[in-house]
N, C-alpha and C. Protein backbone atom coordinates (compact mmCIF):
# COMPACT_ATOMS: atom_id res chain seq x y z
N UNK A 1 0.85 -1.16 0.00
CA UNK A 1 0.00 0.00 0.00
C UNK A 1 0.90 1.23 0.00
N UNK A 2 0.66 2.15 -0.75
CA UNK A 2 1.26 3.37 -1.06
C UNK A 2 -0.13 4.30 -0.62
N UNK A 3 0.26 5.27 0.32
CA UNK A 3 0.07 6.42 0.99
C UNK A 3 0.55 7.55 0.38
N UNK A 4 -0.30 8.66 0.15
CA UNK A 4 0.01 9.70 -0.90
C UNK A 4 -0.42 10.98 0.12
N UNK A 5 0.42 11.59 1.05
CA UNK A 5 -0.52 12.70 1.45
C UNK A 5 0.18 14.12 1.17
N UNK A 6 -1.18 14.88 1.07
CA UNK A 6 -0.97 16.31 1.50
C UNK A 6 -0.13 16.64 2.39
N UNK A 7 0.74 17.58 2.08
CA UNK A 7 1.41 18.06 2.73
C UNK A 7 1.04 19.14 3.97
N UNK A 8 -0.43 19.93 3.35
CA UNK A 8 -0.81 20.26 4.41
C UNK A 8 -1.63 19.62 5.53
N UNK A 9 -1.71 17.95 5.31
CA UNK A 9 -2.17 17.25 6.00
C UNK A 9 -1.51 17.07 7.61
N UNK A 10 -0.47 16.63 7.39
CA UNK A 10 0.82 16.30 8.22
C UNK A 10 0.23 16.94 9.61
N UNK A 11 0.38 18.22 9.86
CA UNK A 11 -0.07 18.59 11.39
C UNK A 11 -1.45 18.96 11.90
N UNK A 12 -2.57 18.09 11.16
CA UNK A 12 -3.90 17.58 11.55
C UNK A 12 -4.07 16.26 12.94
N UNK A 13 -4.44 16.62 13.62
CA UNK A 13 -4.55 15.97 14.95
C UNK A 13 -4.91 14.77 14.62
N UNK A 14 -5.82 14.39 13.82
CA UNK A 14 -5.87 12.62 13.10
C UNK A 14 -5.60 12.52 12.10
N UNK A 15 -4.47 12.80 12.02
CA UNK A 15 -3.41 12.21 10.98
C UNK A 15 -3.76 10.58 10.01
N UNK A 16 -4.75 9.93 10.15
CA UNK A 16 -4.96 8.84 9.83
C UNK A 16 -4.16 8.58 8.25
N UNK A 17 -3.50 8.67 7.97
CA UNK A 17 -2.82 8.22 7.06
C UNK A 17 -1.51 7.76 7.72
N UNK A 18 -1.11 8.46 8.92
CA UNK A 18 0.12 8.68 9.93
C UNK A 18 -0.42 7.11 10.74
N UNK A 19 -1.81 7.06 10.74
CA UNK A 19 -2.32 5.70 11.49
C UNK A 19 -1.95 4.35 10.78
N UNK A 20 -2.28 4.76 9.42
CA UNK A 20 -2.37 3.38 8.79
C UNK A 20 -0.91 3.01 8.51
N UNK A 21 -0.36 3.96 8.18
CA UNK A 21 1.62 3.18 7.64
C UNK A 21 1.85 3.15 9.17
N UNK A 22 1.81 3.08 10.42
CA UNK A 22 2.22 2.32 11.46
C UNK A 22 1.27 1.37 12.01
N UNK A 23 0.08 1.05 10.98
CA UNK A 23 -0.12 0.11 11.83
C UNK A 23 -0.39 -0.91 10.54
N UNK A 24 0.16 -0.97 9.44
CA UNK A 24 0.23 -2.10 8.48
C UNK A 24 2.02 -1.87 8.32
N UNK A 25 2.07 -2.94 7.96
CA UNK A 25 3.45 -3.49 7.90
C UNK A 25 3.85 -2.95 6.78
N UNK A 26 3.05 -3.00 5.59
CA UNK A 26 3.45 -2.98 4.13
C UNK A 26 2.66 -2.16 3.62
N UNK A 27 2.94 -1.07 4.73
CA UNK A 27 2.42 0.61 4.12
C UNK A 27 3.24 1.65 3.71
N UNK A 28 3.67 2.25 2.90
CA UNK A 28 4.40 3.45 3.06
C UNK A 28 3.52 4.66 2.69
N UNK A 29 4.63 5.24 3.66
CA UNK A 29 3.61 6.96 3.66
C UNK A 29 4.47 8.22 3.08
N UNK A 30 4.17 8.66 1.57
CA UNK A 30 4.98 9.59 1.28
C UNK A 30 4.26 10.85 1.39
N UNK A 31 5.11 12.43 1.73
CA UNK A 31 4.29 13.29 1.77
C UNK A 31 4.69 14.21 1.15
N UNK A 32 3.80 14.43 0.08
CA UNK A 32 4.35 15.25 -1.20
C UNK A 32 3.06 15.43 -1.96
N UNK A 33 2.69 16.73 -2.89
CA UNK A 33 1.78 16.91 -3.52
C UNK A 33 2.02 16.29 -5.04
N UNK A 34 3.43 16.54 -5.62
CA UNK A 34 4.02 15.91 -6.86
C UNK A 34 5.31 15.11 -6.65
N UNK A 35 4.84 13.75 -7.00
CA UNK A 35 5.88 12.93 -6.85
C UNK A 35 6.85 12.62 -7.78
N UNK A 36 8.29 12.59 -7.46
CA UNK A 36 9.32 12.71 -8.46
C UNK A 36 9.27 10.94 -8.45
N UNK A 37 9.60 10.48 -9.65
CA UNK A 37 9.99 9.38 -10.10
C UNK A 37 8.96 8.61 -9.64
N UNK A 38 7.58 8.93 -9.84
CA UNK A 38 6.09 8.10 -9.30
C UNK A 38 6.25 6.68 -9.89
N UNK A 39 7.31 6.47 -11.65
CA UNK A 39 7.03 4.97 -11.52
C UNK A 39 7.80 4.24 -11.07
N UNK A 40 8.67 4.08 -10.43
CA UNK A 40 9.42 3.59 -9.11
C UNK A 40 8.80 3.15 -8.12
N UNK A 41 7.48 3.83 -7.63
CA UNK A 41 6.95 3.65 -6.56
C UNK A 41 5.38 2.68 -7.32
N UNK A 42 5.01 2.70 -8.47
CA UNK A 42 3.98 2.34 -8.94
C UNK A 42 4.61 0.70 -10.06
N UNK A 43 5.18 0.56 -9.76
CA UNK A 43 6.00 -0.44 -10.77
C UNK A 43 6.49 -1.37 -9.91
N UNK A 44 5.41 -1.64 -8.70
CA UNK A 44 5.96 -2.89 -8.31
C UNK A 44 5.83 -4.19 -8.47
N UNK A 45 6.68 -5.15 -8.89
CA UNK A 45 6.52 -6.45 -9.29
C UNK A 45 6.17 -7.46 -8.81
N UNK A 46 4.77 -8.02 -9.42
CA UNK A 46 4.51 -8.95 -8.98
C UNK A 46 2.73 -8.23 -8.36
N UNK A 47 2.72 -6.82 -8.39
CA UNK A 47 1.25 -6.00 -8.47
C UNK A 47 0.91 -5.52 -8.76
N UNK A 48 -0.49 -5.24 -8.81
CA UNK A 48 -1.22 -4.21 -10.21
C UNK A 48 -1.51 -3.44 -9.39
N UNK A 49 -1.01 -1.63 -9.92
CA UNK A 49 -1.27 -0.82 -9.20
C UNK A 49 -2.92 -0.22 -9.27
N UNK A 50 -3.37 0.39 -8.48
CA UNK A 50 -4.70 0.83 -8.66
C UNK A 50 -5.14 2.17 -7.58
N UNK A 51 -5.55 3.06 -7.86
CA UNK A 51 -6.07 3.81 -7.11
C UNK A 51 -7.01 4.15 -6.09
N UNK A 52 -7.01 4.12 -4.86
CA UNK A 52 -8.54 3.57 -4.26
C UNK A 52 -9.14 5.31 -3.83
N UNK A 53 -9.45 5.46 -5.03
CA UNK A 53 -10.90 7.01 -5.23
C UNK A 53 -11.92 6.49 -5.82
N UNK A 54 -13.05 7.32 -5.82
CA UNK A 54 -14.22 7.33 -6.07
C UNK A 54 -13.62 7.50 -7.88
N UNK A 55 -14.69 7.41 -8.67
CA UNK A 55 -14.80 8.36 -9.95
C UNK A 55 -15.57 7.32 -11.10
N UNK A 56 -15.76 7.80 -12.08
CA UNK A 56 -17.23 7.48 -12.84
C UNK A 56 -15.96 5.85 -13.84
N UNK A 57 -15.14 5.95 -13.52
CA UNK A 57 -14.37 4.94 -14.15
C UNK A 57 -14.26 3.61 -13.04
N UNK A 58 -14.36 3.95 -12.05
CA UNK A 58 -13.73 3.53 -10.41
C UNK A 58 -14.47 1.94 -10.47
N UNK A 59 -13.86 0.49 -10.57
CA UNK A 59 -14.50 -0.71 -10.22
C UNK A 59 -14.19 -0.78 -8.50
N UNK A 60 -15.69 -1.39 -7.89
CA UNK A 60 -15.82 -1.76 -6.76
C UNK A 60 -14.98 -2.77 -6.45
N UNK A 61 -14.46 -2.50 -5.55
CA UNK A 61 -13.20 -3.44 -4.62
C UNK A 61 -13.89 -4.77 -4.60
N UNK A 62 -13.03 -5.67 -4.70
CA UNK A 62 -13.96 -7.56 -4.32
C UNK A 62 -12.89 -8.09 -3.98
N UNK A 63 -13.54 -9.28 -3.43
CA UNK A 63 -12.29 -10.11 -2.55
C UNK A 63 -11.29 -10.48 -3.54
N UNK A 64 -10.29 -10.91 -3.20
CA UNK A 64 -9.48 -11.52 -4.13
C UNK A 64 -10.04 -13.09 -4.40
N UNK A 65 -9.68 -13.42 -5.97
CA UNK A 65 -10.07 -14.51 -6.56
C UNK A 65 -8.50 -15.69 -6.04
N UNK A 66 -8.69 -16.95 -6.86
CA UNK A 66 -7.76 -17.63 -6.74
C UNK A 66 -6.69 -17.51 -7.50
N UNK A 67 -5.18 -16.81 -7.66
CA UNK A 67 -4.60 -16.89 -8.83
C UNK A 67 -4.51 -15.53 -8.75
N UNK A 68 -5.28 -14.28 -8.29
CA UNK A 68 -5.41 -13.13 -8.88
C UNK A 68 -4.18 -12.38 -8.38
N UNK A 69 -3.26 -11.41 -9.10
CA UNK A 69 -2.08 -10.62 -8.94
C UNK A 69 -3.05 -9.44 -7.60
N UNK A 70 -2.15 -9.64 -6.69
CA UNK A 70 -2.43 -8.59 -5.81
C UNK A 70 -2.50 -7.22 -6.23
N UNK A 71 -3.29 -6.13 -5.43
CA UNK A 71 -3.42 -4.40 -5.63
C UNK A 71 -2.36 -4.45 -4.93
N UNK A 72 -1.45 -3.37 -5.77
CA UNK A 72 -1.25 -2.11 -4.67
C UNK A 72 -2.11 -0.44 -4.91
N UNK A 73 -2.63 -0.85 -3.42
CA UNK A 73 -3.37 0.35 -3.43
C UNK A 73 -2.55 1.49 -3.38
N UNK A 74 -2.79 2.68 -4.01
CA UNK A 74 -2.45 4.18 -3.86
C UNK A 74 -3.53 4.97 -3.10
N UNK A 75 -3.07 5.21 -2.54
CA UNK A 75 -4.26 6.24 -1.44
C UNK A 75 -4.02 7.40 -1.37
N UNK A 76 -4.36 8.62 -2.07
CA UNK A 76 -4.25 9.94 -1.85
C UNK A 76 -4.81 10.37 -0.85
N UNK A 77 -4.15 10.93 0.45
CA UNK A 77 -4.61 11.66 1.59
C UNK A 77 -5.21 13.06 1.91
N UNK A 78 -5.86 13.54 1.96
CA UNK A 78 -5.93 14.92 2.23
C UNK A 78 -7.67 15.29 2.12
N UNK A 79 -7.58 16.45 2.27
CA UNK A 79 -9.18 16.81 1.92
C UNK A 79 -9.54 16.25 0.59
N UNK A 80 -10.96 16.45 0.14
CA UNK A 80 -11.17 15.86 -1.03
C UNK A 80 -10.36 16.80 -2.54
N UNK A 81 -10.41 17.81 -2.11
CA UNK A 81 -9.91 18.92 -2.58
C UNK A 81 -8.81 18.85 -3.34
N UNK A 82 -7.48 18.38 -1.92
CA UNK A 82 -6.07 18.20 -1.56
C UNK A 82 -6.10 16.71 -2.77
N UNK A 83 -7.28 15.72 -2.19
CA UNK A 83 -6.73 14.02 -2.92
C UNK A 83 -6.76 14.39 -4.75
N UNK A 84 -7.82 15.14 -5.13
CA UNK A 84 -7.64 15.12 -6.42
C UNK A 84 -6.73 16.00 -7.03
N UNK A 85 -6.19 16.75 -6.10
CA UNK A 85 -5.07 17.54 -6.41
C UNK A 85 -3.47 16.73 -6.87
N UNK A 86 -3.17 15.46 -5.69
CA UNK A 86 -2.91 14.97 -6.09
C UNK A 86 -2.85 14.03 -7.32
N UNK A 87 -3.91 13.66 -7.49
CA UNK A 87 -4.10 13.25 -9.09
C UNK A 87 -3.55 14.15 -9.97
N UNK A 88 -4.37 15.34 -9.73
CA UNK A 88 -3.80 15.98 -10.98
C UNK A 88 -2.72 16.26 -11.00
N UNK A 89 -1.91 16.28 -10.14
CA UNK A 89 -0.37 17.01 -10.17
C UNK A 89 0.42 15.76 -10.98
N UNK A 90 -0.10 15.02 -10.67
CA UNK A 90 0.56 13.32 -10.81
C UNK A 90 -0.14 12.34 -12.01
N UNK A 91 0.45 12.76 -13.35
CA UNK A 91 -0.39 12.03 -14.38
C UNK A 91 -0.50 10.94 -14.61
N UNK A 92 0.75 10.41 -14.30
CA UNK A 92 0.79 8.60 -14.18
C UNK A 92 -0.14 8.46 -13.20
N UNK A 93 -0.04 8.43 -12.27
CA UNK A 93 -1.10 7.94 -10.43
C UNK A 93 -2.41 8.28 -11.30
N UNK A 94 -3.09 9.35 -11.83
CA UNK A 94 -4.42 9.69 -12.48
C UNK A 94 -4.36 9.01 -13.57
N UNK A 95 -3.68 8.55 -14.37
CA UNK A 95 -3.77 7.53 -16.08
C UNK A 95 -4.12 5.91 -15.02
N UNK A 96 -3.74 5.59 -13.78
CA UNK A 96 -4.11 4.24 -13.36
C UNK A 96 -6.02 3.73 -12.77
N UNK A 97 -5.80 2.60 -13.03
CA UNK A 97 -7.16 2.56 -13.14
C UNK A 97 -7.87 2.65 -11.56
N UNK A 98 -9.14 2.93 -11.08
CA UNK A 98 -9.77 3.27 -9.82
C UNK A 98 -10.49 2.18 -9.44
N UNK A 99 -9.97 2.07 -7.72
CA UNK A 99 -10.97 1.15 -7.47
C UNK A 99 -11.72 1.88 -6.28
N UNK A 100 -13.35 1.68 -5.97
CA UNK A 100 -13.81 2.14 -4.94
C UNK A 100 -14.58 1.05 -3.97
N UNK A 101 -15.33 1.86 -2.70
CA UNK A 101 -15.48 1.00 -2.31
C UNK A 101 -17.35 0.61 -2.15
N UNK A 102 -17.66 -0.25 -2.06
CA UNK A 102 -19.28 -0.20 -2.27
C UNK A 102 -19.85 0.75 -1.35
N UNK A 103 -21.28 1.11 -2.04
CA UNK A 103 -21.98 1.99 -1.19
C UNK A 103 -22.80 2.00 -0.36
N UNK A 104 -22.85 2.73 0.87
CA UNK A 104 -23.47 2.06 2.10
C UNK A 104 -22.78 2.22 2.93
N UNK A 105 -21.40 2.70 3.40
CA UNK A 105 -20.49 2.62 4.38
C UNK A 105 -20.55 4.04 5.34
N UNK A 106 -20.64 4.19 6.47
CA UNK A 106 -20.47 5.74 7.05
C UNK A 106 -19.15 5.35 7.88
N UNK A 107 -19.22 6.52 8.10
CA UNK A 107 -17.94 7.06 8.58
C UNK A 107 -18.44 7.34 9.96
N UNK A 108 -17.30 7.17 11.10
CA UNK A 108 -17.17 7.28 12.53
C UNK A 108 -16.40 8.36 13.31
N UNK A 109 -16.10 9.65 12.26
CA UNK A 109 -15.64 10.51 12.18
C UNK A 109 -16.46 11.70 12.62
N UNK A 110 -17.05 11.50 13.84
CA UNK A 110 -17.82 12.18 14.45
C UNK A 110 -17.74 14.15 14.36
N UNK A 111 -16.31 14.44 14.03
CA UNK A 111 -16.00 15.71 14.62
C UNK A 111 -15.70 16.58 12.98
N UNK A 112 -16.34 16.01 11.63
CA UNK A 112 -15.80 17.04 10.85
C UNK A 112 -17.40 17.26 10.26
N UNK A 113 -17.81 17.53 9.37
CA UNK A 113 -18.73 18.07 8.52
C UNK A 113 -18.18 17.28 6.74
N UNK A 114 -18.37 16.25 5.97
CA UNK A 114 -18.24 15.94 4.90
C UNK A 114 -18.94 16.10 3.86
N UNK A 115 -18.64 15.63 2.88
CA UNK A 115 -19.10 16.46 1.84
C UNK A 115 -20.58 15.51 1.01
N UNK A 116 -20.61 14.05 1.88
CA UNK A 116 -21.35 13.15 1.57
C UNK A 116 -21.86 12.25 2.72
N UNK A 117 -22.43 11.46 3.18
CA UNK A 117 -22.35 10.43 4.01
C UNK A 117 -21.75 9.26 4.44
N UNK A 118 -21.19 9.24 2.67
CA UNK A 118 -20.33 8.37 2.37
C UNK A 118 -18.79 8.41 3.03
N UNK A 119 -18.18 9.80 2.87
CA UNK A 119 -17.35 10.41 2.61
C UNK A 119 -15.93 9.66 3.70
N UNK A 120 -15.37 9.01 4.30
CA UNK A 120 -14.30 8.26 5.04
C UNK A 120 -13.22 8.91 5.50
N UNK A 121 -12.80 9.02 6.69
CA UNK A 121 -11.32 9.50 6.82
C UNK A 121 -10.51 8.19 5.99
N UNK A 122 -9.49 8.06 5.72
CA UNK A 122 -8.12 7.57 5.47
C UNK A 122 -8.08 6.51 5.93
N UNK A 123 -7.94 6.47 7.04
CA UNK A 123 -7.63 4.93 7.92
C UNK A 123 -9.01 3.78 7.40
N UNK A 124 -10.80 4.51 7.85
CA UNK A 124 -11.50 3.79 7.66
C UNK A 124 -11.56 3.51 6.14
N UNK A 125 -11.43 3.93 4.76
CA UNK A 125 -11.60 3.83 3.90
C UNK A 125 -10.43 2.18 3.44
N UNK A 126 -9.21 2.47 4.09
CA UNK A 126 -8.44 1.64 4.07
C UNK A 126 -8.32 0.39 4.86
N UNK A 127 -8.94 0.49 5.75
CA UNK A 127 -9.31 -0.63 6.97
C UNK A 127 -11.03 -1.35 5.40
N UNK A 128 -11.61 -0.60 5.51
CA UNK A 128 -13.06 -1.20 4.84
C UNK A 128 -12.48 -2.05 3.28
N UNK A 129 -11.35 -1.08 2.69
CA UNK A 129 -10.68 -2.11 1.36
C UNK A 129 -9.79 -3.20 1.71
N UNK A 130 -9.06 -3.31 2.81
CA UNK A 130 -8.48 -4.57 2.99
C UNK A 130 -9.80 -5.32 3.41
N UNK A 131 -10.43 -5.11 4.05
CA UNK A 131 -11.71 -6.09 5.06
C UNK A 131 -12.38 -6.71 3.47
N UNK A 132 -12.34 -5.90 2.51
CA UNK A 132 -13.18 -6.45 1.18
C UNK A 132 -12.13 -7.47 0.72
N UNK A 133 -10.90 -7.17 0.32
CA UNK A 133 -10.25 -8.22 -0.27
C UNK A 133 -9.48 -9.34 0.11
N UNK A 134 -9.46 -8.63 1.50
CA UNK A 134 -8.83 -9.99 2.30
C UNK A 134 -9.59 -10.51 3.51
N UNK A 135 -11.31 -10.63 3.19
CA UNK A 135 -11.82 -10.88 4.65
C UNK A 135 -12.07 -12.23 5.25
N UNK A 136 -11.04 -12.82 5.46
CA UNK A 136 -10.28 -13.67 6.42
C UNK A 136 -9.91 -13.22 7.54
N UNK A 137 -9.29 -12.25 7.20
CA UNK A 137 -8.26 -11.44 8.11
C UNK A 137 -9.07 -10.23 8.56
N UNK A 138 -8.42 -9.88 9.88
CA UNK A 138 -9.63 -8.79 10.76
C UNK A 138 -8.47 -7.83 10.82
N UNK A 139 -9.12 -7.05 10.07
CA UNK A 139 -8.31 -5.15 10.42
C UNK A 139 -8.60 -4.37 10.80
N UNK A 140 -9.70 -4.63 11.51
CA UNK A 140 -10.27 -3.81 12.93
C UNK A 140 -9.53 -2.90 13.87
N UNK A 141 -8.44 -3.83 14.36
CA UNK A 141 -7.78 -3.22 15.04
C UNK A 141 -7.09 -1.79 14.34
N UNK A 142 -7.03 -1.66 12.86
CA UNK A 142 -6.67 -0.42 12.88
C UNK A 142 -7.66 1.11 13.32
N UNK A 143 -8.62 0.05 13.26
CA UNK A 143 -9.60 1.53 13.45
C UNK A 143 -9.64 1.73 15.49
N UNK A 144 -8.75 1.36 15.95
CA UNK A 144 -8.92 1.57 17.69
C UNK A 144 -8.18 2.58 17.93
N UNK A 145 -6.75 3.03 17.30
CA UNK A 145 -5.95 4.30 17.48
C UNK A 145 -7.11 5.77 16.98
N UNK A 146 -7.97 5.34 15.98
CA UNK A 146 -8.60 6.72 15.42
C UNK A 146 -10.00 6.57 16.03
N UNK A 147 -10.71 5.86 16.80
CA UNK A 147 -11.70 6.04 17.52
C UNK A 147 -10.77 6.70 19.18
N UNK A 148 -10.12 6.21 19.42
CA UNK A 148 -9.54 6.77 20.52
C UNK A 148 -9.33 8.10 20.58
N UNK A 149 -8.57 8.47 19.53
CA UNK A 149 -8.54 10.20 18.98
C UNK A 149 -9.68 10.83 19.10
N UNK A 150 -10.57 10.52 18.27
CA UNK A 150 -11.68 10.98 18.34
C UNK A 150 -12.61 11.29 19.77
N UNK A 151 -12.63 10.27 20.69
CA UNK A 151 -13.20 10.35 22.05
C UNK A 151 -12.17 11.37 22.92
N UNK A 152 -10.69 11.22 22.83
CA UNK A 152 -10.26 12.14 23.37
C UNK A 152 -10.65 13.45 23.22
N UNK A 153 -10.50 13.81 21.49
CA UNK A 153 -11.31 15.41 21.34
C UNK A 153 -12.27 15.60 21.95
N UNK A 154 -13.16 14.64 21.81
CA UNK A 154 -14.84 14.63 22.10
C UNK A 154 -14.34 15.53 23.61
N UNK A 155 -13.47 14.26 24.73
CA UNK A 155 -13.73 15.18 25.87
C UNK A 155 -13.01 16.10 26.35
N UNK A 156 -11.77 16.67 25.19
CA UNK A 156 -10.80 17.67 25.54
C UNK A 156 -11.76 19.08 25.16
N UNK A 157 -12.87 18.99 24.27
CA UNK A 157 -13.61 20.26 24.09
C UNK A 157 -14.96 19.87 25.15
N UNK A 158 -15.02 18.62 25.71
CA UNK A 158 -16.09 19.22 26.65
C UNK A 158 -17.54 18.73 25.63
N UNK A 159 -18.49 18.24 27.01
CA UNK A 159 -19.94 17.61 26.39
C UNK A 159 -21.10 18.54 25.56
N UNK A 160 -20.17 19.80 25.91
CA UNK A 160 -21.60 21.47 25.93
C UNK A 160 -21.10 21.92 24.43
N UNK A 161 -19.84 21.57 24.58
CA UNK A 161 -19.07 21.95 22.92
C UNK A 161 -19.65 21.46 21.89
N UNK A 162 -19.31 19.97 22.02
CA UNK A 162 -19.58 18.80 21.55
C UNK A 162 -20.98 18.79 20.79
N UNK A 163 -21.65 19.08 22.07
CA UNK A 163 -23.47 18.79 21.69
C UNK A 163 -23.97 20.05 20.61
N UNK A 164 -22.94 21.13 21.04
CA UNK A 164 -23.40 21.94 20.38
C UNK A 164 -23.05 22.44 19.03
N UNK A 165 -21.72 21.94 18.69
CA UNK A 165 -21.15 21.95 17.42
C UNK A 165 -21.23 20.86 16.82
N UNK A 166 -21.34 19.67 17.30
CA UNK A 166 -20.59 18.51 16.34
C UNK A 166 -21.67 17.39 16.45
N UNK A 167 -22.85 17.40 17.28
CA UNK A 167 -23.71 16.24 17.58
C UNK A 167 -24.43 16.04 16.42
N UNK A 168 -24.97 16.92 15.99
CA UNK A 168 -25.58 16.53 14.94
C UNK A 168 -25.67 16.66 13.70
N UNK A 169 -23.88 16.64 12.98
CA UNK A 169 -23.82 16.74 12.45
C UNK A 169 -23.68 15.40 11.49
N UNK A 170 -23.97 15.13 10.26
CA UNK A 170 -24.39 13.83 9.34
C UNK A 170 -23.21 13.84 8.44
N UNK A 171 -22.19 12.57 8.72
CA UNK A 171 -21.14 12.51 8.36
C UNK A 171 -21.21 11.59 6.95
C-alpha cells in the first residue's frame, strides 16, 4: 500500500494516514503533492497498481479470486480537494485505473462536517478495502488508534461543545 498525502495534511490531529503506515506493515507513507519518479513507486513487481478514489471509471473493490495478482493500493490523503489535487499534479497515479469501495459505508468521524455520508477518513476507507479483499483477516484493530482520537477530542472540548457543534452533524 502506497500512501500519498498532503502536505498540508501532516499537522492535523488525526493524521490517519500517519495511522495506517504504522499500523500495516506494508504501508508506506509519502508526503508530497508531486511525486518525483512516481514509476518507481507504482512499478511494483509482482502487483497491479490501482487507485482507491471514487470516480465514474472507479471498479468496486472484491475479494481476491484464486490466482489473482495482488493491488497495490495508492491512497491519496488529504481533503477531497487536496486528494484530487494529487491526481492531478501526478499524471501517471491519475492515467491508473480506480478502485472504490461499495456503497453504504459511514464514517465514525464524528468531529468534521463531509461532503457526503459516504465520505471516510483515510484509515477507515483503508481498513473497509483490505476487510473487502482480504476478509479472512480482521483489520479492525486499525480503526482503535482513530476512535480513541476521536473520544479524546470529544472530551478535551467538553460535552456542551460537543453537543453543540458537532452532535448533529451527518457525516
Amino acid at each position: 500500500m502506497l500512501l500519498i498525502q498532503h502536505p498540508d495534511e501532516v499537522k492535523h490531529a488525526l493524521n490517519t494516514a500517519r495511522l495506517v503506515a504504522l499500523g500495516l506493515q506494508n504501508a508506506q507513507l509519502i508526503v508530497a503533492e508531486t511525486l518525483e519518479n512516481i514509476e518507481h513507486y507504482i512499478q511494483q513487481p509482482g502487483y497491479r497498481a490501482c487507485v482507491l478514489f471514487p470516480g465514474e471509471q472507479a471498479q468496486t473493490l472484491r475479494a481476491y479470486q484464486d490466482n489473482q495478482q495482488p493491488l497495490l493500493l495508492i491512497v491519496p490523503d488529504g481533503t477531497w480537494r487536496k486528494a484530487r489535487k494529487i491526481l492531478h499534479c501526478n499524471p501517471l497515479l491519475a492515467a491508473l485505473p480506480r478502485v472504490t469501495l461499495a456503497p453504504g459505508l459511514s464514517s465514525r468521524y464524528r468531529l468534521r462536517k463531509a461532503p457526503d455520508a459516504q465520505a471516510l477518513a483515510t484509515v477507515e476507507a483503508v481498513t473497509y478495502a483490505l476487510t473487502v479483499l482480504e476478509p479472512e483477516l480482521d483489520f479492525s484493530p486499525l480503526l482503535r488508534p482513530f476512535d480513541a482520537l476521536i473520544e479524546g477530542q470529544i472530551r478535551a472540548m467538553g460535552a456542551a461543545v460537543y453537543q453543540r457543534n458537532h452532535a448533529g452533524l451527518k457525516n
